[in-house]
Protein backbone atom coordinates (compact mmCIF):
# COMPACT_ATOMS: atom_id res chain seq x y z
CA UNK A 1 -31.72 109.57 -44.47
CA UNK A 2 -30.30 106.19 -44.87
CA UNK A 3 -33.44 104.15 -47.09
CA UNK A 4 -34.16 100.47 -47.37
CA UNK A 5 -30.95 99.27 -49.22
CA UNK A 6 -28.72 100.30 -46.66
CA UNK A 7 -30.29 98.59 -43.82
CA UNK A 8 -30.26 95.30 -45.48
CA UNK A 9 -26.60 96.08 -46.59
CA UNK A 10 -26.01 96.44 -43.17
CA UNK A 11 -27.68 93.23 -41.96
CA UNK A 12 -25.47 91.64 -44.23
CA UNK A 13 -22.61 92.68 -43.18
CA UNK A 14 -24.09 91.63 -39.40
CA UNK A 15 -24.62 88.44 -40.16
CA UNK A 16 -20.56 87.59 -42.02
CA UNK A 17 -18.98 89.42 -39.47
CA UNK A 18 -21.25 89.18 -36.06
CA UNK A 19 -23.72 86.31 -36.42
CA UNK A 20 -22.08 83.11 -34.53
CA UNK A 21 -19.76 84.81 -32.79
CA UNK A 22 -19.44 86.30 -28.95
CA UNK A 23 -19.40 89.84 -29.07
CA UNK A 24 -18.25 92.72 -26.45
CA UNK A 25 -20.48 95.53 -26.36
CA UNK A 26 -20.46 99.10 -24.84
CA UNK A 27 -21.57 102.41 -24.92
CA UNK A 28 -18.29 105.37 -25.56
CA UNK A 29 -21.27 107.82 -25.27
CA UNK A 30 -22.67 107.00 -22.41
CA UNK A 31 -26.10 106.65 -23.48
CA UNK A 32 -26.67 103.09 -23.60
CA UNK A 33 -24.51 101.68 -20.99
CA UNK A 34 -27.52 99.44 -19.22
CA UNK A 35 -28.43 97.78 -22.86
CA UNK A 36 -24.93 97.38 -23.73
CA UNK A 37 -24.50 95.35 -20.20
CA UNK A 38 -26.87 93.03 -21.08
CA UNK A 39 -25.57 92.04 -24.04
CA UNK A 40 -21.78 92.18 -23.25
CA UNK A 41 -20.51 88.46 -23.80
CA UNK A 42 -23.13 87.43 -25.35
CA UNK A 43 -23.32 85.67 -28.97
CA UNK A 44 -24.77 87.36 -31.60
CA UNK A 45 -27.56 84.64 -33.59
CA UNK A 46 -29.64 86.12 -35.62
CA UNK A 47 -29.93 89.34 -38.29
CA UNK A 48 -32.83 91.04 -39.94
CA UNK A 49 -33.67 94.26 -41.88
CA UNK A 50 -37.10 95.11 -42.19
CA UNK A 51 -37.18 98.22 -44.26
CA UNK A 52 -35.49 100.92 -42.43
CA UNK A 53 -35.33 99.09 -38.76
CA UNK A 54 -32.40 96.36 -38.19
CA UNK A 55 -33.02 93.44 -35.60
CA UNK A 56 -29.66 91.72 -34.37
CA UNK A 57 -30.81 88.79 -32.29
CA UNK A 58 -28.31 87.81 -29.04
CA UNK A 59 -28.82 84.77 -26.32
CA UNK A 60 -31.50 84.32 -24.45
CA UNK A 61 -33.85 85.68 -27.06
CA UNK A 62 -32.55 89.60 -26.64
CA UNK A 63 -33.36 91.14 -29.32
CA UNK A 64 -31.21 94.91 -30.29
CA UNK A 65 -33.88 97.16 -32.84
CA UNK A 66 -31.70 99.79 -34.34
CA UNK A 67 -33.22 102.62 -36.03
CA UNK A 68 -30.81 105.04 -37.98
CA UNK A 69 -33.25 107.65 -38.47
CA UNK A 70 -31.93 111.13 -40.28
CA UNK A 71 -28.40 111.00 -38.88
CA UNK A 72 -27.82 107.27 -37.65
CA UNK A 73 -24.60 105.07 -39.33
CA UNK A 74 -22.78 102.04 -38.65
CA UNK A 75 -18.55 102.50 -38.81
CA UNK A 76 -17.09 98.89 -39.37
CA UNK A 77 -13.26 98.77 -38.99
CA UNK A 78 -10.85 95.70 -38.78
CA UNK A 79 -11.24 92.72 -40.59
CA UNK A 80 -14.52 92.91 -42.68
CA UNK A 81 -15.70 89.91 -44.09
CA UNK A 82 -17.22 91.00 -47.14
CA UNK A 83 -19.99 88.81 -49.49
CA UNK A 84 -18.50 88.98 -53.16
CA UNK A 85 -21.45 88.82 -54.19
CA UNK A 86 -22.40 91.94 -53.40
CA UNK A 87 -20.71 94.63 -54.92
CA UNK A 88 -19.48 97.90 -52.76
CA UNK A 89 -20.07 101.25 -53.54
CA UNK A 90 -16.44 101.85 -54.68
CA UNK A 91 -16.82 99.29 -57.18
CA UNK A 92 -13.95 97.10 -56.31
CA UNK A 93 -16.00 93.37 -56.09
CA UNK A 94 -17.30 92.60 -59.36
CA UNK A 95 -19.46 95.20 -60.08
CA UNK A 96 -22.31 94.94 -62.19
CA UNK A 97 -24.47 97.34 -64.34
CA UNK A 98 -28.27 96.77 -64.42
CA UNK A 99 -28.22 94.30 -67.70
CA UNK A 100 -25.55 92.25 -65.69
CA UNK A 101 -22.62 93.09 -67.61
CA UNK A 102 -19.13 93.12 -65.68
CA UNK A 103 -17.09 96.07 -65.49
CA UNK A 104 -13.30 96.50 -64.59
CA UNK A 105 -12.40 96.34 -60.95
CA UNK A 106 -10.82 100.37 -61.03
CA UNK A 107 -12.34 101.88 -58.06
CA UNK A 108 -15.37 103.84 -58.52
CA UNK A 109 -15.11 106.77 -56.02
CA UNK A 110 -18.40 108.30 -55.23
CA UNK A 111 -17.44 112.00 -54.21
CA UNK A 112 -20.95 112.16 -51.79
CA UNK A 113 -19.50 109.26 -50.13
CA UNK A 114 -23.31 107.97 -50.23
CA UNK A 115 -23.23 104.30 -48.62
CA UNK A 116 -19.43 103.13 -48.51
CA UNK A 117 -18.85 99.83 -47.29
CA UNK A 118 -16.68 101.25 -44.33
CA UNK A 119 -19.65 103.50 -42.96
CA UNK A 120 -22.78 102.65 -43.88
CA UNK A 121 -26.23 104.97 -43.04
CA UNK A 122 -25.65 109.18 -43.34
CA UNK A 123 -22.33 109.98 -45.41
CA UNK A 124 -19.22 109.99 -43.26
CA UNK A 125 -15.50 108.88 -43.24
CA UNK A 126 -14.14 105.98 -41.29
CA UNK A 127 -10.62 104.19 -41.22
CA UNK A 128 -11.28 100.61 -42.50
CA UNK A 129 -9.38 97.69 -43.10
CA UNK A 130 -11.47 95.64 -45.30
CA UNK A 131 -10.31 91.86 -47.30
CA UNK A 132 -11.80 91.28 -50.38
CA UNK A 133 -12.18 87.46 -49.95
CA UNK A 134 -13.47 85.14 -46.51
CA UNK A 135 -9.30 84.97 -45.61
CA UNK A 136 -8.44 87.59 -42.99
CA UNK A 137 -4.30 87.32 -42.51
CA UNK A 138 -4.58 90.24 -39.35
CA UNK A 139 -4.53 93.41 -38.79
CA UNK A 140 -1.20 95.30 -40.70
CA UNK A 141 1.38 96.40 -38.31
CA UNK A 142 0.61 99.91 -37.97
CA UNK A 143 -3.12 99.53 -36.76
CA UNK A 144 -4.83 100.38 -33.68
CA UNK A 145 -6.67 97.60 -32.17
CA UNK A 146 -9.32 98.04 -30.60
CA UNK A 147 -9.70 101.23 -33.08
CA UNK A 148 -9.96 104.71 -30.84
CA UNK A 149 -13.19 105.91 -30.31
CA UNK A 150 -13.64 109.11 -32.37
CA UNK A 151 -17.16 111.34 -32.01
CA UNK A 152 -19.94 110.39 -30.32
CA UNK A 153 -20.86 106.51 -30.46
CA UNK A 154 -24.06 105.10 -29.13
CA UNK A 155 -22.63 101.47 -29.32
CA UNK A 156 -19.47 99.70 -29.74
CA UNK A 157 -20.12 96.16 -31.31
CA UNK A 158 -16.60 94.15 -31.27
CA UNK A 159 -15.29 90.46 -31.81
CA UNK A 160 -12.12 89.86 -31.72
CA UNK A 161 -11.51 90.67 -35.53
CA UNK A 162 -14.31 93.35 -36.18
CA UNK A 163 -15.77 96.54 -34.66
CA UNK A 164 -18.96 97.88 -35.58
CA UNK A 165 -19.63 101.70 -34.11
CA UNK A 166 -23.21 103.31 -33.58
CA UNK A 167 -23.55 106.74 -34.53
CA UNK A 168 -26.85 108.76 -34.34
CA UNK A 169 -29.12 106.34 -34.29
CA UNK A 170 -33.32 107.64 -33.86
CA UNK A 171 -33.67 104.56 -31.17
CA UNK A 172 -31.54 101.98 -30.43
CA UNK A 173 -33.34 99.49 -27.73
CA UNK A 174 -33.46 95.90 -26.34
CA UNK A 175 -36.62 94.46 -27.33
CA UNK A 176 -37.68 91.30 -26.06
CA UNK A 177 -39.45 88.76 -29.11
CA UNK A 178 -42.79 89.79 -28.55
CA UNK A 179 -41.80 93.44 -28.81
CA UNK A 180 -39.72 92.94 -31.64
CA UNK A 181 -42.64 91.05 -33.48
CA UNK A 182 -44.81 93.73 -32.72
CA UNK A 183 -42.19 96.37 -34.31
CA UNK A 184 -41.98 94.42 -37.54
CA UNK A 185 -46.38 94.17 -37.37
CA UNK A 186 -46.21 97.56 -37.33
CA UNK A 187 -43.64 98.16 -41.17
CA UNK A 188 -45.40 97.86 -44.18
CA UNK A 189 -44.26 94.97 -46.81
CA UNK A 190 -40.39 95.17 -47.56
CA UNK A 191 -39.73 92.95 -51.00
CA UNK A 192 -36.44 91.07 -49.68
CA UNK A 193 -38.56 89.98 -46.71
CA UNK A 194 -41.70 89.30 -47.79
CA UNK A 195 -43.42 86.95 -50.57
CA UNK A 196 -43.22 89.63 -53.39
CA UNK A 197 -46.47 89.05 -54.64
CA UNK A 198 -48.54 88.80 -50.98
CA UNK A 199 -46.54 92.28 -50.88
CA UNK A 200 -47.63 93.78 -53.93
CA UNK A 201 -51.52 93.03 -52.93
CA UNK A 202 -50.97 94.53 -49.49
CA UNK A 203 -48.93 97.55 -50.50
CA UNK A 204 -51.54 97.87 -53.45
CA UNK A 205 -54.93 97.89 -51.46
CA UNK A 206 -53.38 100.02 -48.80
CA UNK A 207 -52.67 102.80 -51.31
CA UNK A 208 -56.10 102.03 -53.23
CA UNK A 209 -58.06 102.73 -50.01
CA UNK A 210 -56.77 105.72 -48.83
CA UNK A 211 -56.95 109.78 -49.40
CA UNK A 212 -53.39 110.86 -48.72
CA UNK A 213 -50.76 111.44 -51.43
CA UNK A 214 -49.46 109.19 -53.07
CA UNK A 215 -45.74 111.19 -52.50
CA UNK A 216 -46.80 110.70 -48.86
CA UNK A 217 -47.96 107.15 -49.07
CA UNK A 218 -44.55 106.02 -50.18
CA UNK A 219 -42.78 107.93 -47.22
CA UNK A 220 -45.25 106.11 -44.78
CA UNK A 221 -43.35 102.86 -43.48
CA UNK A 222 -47.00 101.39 -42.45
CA UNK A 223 -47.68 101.35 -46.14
CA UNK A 224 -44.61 100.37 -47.46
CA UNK A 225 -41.03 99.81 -46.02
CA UNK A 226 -37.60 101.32 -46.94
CA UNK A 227 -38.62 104.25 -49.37
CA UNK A 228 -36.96 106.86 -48.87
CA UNK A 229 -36.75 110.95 -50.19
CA UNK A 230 -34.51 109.69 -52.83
CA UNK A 231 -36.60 106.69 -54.28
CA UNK A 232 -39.93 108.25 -53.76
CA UNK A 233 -38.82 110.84 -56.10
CA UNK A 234 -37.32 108.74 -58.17
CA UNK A 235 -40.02 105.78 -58.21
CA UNK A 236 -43.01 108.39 -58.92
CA UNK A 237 -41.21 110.05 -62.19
CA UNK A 238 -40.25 106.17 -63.22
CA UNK A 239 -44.19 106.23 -63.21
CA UNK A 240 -44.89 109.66 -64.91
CA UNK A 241 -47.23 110.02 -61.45
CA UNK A 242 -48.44 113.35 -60.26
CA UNK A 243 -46.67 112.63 -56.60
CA UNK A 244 -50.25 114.91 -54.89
CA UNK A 245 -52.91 112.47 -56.17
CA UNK A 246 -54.51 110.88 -53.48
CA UNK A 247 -53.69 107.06 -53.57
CA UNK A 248 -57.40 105.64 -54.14
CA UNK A 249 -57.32 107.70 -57.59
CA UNK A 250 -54.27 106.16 -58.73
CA UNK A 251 -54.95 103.83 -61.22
CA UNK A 252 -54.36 100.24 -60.03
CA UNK A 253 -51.83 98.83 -62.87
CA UNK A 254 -49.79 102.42 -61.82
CA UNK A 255 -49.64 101.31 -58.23
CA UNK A 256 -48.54 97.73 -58.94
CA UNK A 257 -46.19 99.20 -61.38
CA UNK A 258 -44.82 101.36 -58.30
CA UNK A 259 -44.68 98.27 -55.94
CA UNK A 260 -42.76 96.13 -58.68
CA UNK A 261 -40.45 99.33 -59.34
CA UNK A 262 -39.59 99.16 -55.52
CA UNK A 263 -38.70 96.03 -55.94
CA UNK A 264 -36.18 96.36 -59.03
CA UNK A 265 -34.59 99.31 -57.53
CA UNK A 266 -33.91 97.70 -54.17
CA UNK A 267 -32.05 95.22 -55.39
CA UNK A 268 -30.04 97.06 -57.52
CA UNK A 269 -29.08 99.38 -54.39
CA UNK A 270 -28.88 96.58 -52.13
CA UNK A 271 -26.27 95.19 -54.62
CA UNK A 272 -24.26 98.44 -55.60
CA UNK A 273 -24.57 100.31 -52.47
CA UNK A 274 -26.06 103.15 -54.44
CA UNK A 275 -29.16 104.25 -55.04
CA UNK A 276 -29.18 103.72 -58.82
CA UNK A 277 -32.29 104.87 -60.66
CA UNK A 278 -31.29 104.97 -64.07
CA UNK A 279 -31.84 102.32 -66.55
CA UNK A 280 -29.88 101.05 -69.72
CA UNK A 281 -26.86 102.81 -69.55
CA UNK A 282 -23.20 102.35 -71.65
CA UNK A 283 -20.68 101.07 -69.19
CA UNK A 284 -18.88 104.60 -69.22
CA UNK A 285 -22.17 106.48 -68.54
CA UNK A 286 -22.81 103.63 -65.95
CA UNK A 287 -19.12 104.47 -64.18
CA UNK A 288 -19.67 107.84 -64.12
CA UNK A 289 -23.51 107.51 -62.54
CA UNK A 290 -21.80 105.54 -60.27
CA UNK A 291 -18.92 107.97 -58.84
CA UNK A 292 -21.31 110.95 -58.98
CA UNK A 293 -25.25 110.93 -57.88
CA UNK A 294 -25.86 114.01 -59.98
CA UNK A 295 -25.60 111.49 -63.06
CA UNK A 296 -27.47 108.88 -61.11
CA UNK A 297 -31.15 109.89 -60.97
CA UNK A 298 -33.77 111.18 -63.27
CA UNK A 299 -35.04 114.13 -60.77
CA UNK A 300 -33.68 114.25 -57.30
CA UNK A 301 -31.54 116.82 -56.31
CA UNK A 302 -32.08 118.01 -59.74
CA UNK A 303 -34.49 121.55 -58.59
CA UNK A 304 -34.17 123.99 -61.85
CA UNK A 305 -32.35 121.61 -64.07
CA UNK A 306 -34.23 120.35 -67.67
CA UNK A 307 -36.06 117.04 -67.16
CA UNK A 308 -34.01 114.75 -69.20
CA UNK A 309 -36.97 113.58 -70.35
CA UNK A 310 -39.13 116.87 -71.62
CA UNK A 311 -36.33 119.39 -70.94
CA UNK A 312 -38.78 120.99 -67.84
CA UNK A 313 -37.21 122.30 -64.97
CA UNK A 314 -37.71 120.01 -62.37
CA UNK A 315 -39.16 121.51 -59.42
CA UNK A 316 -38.56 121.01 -55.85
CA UNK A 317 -41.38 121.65 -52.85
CA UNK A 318 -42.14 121.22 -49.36
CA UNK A 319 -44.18 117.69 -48.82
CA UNK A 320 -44.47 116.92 -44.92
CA UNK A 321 -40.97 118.79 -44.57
CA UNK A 322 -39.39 116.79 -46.56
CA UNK A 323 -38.05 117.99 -50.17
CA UNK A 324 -39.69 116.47 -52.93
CA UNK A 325 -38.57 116.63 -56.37
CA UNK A 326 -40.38 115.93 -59.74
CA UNK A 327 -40.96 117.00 -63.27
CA UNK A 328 -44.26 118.59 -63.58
CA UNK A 329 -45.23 117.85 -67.23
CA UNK A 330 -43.83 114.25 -67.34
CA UNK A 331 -45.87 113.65 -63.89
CA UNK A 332 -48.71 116.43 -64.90
């Protein structure tokens, strides 16, 4: 499932390529053609990610709430304007390892094809024609335009330069602003939207109050937004925490540790395009985590392997039918 970092990727790439601009919409699939009418022609104003949900604000204060879900992913093709600021997942715009220290631009080729900049949500391939810089020159000679449709897309987002495709999505609605405000009421605190520390006392007395899990809590999006499978794991062996205690008997300083954790690690993926969970690594060990996501995180996807910690074989289980991995002496 596509977590927190990829929706405000996304947004991103919304708001350089959409946002101020008049946009033709439709549906190939069939399945939105009403919504699509409504917004057909009409300029695109506003962006916002709010942990796992995008908002894209149009005229007349339509609002489009786009939830990818399991499956759901954006396909961008044509001229992409892309913010070199933020680095891709293939590495190719300044990338940056976690103490800030450049690398080479060689392409770093992540076989998983986990959150490329062409198709961004559940791993798939796209044609793309991306520029590295704010100049587009055109499409080359030998490119379709508009691009065919391939599969099943829920919406087609074009201007006259870039097309954004809809695949999968779990809902994909026109909300009106009081719906969409009561959408975003209903997330849990997300820290590239809200003030950091207001989120860090609401995400911490939520947890402290209640029964459930703490390897639940994290999945809930009322508690906290974006987590996903991947950074639950991930955030809970960062904290040597036993993923089934309840939340009120986690120690506080542990839960404000997870909250400020969250917020590290979703920079660093909202920057890479990976989900990056390691810390302090040599450039080469950085490249490598990088292009593979078996060399990216301490325990996911890692059931049977040593800890690289304690040398324990990480386990993997069944929590709310979703897998959950951890060590079980470093999080005894």
């Amino acid at each position: 499932m596509p977590e927190g970092h990829s929706v405000h990727r996304i947004a991103r790439q919304f708001d350089r390529n959409f946002v101020g601009r008049p946009v033709v919409a439709s549906s190939p699939q069939g399945r939105f053609v009403e919504g699509a009418a409504v917004i057909d022609g009409r300029t695109a104003t506003e962006v916002r990610a709010v942990g796992k949900q995008m908002f894209l604000a149009f005229d007349d204060d339509i609002w489009l709430r786009v939830h990818l879900g399991m499956y759901g992913a954006w396909d961008f093709a044509g001229e992409i304007l892309v913010d070199p600021t933020i680095a891709s997942a293939n590495g190719r715009m300044g990338q940056t390892n976690q103490r800030g220290t450049a690398l080479d631009d060689a392409p770093i080729l992540d076989a998983a094809g986990e959150n490329s900049l062409a198709s961004i949500g559940a791993p798939r391939r796209t044609r793309v024609h991306v520029r590295m810089s704010e100049q587009t020159t055109g499409l080359a000679e030998d490119e379709q335009w508009p691009p065919a449709v391939v599969g099943q897309v829920r919406l087609r987002l074009m201007t006259d330069i870039t097309c954004a495709d809809l695949r999968g999505p779990t809902a994909c609605a026109l909300q009106t602003p009081e719906e969409m405000a009561a959408s975003v009421a209903k997330l849990g605190p997300d820290p590239l939207v809200d003030d950091v520390a207001v989120g860090e006392e609401r995400f911490t007395a939520t947890v402290r109050r209640k029964p459930t899990p703490i390897g639940l809590l994290l999945m809930d999006q009322a508690v906290v937004s974006g987590i996903g499978n991947v950074y639950r794991a991930e955030v809970l062996f960062r904290a040597r925490q036993n993923p089934h205690t309840p939340g009120r008997d986690v120690p506080e300083e542990t839960v404000r540790a997870l909250w400020r954790d969250w917020v590290k690690l979703l920079s660093i993926g909202v920057e890479t395009g990976q989900m990056m969970t390691m810390d302090d690594l040599a450039p080469d060990d950085y490249r490598r985590a990088m292009a593979s996501r078996d060399d990216r995180h301490w325990v996911y996807h890692r059931a049977g392997l040593p800890c690289r910690v304690c040398g324990t074989a990480i386990v993997v289980e069944e929590m709310a039918s979703r897998k959950l991995y951890w060590c079980p002496r470093c999080q005894a």
